[in-house]
C-alpha atoms as a PDB file:
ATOM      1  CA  UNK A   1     -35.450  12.102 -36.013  1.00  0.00           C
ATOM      2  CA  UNK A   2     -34.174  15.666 -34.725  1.00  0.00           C
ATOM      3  CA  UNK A   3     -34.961  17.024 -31.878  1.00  0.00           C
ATOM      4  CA  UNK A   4     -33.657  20.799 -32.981  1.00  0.00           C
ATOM      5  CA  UNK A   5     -33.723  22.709 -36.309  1.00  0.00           C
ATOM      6  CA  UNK A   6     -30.593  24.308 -37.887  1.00  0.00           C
ATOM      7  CA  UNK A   7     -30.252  27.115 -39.937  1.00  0.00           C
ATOM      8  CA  UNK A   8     -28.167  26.848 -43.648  1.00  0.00           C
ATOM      9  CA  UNK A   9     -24.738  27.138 -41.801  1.00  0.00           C
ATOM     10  CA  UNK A  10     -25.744  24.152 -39.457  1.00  0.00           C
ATOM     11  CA  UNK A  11     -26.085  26.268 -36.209  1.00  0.00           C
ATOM     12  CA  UNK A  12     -28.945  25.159 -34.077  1.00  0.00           C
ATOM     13  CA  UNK A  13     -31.941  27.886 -34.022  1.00  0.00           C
ATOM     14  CA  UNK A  14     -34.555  26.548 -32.401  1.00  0.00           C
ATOM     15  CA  UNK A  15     -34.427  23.176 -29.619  1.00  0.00           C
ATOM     16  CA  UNK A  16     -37.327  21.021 -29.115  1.00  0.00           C
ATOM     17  CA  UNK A  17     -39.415  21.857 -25.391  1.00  0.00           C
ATOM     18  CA  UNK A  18     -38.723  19.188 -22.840  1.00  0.00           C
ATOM     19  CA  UNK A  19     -41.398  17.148 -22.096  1.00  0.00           C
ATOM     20  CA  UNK A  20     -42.489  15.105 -19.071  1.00  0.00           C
ATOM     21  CA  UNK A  21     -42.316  15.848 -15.246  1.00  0.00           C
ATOM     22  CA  UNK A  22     -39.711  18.028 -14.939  1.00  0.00           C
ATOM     23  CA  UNK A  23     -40.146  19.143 -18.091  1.00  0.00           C
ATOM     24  CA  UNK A  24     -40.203  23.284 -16.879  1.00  0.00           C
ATOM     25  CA  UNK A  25     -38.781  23.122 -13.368  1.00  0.00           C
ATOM     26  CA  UNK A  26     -35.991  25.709 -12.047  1.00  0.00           C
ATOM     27  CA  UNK A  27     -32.622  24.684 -10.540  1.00  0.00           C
ATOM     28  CA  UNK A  28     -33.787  25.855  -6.945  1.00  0.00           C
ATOM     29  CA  UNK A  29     -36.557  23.345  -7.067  1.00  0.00           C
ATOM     30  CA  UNK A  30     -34.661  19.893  -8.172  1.00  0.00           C
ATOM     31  CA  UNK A  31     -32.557  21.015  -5.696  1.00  0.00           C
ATOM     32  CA  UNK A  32     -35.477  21.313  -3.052  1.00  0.00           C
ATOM     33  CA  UNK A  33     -36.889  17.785  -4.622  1.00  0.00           C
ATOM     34  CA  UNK A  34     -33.257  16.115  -3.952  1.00  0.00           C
ATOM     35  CA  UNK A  35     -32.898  17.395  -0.707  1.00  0.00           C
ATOM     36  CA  UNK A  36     -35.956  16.661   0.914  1.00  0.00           C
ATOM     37  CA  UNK A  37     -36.980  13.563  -0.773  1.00  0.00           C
ATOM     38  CA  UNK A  38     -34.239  11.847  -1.635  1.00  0.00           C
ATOM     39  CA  UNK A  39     -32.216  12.826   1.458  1.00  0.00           C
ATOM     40  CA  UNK A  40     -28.787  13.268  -0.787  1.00  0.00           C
ATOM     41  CA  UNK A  41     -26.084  15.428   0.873  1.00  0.00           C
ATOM     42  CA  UNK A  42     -25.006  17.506  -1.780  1.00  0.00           C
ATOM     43  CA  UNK A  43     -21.536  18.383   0.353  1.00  0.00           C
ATOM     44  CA  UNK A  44     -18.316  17.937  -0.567  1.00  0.00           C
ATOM     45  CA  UNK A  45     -17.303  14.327   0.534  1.00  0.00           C
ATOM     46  CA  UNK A  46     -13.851  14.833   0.509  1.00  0.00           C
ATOM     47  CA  UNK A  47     -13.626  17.499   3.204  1.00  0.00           C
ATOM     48  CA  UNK A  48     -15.206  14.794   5.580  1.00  0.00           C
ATOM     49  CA  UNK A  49     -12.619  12.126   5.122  1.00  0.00           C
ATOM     50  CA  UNK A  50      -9.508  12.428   6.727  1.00  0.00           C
ATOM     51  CA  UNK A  51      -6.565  12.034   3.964  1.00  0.00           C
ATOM     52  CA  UNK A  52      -3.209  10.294   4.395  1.00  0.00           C
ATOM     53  CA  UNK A  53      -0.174  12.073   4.044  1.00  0.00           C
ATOM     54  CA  UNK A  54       2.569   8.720   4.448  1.00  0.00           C
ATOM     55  CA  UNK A  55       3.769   7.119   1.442  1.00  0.00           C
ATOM     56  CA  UNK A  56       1.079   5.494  -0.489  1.00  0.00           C
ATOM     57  CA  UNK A  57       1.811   2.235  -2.863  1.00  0.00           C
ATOM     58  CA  UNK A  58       4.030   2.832  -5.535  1.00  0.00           C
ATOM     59  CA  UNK A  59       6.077   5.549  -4.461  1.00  0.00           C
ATOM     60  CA  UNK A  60       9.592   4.959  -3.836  1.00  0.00           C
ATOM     61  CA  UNK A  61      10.972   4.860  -0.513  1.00  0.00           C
ATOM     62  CA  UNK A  62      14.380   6.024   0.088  1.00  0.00           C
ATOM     63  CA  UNK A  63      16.460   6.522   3.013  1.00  0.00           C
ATOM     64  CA  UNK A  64      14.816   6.025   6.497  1.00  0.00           C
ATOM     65  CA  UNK A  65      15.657   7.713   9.792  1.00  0.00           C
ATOM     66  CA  UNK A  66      15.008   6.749  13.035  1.00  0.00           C
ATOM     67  CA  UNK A  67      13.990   9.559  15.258  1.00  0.00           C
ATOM     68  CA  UNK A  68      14.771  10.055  18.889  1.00  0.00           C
ATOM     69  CA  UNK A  69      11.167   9.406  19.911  1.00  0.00           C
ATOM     70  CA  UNK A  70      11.752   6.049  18.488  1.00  0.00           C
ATOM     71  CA  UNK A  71       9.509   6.350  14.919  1.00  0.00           C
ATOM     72  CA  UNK A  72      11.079   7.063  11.193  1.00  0.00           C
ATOM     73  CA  UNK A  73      11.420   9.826   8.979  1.00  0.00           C
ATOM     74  CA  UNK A  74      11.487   8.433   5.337  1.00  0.00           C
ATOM     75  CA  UNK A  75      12.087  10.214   1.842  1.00  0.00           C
ATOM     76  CA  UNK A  76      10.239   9.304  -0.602  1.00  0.00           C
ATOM     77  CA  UNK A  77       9.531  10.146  -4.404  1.00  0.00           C
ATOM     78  CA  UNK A  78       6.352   9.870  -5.810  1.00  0.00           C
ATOM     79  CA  UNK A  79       5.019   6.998  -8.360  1.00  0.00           C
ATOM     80  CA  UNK A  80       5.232   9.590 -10.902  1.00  0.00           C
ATOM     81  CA  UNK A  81       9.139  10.706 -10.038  1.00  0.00           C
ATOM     82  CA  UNK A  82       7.843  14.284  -9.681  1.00  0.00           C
ATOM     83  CA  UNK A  83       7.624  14.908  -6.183  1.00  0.00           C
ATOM     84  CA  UNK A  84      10.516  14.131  -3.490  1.00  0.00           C
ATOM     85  CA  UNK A  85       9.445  14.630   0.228  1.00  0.00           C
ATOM     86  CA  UNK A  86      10.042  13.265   3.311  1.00  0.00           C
ATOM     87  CA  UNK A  87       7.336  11.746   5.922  1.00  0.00           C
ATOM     88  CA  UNK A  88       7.737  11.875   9.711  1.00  0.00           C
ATOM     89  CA  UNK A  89       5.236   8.376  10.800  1.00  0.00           C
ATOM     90  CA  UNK A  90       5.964  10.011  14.731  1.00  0.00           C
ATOM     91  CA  UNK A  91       4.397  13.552  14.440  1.00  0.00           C
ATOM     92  CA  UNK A  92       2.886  13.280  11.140  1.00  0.00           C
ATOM     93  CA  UNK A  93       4.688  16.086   9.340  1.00  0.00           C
ATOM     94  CA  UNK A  94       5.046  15.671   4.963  1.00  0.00           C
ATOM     95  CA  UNK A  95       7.467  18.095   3.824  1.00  0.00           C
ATOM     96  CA  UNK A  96       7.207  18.513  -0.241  1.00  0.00           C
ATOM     97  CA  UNK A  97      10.265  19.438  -2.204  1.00  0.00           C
ATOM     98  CA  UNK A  98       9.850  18.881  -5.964  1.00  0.00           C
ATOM     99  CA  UNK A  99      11.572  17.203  -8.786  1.00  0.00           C
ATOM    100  CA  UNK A 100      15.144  16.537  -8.178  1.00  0.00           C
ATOM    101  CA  UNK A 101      15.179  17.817  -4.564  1.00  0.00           C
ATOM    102  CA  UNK A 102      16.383  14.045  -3.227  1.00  0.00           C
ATOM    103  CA  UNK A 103      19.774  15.504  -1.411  1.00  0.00           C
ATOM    104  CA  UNK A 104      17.915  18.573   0.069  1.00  0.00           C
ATOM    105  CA  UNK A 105      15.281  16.070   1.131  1.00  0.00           C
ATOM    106  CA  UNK A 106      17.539  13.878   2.786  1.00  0.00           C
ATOM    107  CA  UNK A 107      19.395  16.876   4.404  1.00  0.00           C
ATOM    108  CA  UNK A 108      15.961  17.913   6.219  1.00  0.00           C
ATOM    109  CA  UNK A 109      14.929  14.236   6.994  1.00  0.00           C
ATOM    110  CA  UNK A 110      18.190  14.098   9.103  1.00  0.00           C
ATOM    111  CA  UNK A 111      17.630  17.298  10.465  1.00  0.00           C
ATOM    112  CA  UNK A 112      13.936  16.734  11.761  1.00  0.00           C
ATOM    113  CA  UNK A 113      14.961  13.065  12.700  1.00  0.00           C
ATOM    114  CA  UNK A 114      17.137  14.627  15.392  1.00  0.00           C
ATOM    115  CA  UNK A 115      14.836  17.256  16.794  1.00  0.00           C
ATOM    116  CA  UNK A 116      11.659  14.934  16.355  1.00  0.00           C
ATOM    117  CA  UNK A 117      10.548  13.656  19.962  1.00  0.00           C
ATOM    118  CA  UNK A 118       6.874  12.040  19.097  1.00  0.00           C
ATOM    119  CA  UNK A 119       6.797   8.754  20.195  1.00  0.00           C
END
């Protein structure tokens, strides 16, 4: 059983109506329905949680630095191999560099290890 009829091409020319209770409701008003009935919050959920910038698991860590506040600066390429950056656990900082970047990253991990002073 069809719900739609084609023409001799097989386009479709004509749907069936929807049927049932929200059969001919307008976007505005499911929205109204989900919002005050249903209590969703239709925000974006990843703007409220707060996203880590250090290594994660499977990307591989390469040299480490200490810094003069006492905390590490490590390089690191991504899982993927696509991405080499570096990762200050004292002040936070991630500093991307791209494929094949590993010397340059290294270069500017030793750099920021030695003007670093978060503790």
């Amino acid at each position: 059983m069809t719900n739609y009829t084609t023409d001799a091409d097989g386009r479709i020319t004509l749907s069936a109506e929807q049927q049932g209770p929200l059969a001919n409701i307008t976007d505005e008003e499911m929205y109204d329905v989900i919002d005050t009935e249903w209590q969703f919050e239709l925000s974006n959920a990843a703007d409220a949680r707060e996203v880590s910038m250090a290594p994660e698991r499977g990307d591989r860590i390469g040299k480490q630095y200490t810094i003069v506040g006492g905390n590490v600066v490590a390089t690191a390429t991504t899982a993927e191999g696509e991405v080499a950056f570096l990762y200050c656990y004292g002040c936070g900082e991630r500093r991307e560099f791209g494929y094949g970047w590993d010397d340059r990253t290294r270069e500017h991990a030793n750099k920021h290890a030695g003007g670093c002073r978060a503790a």
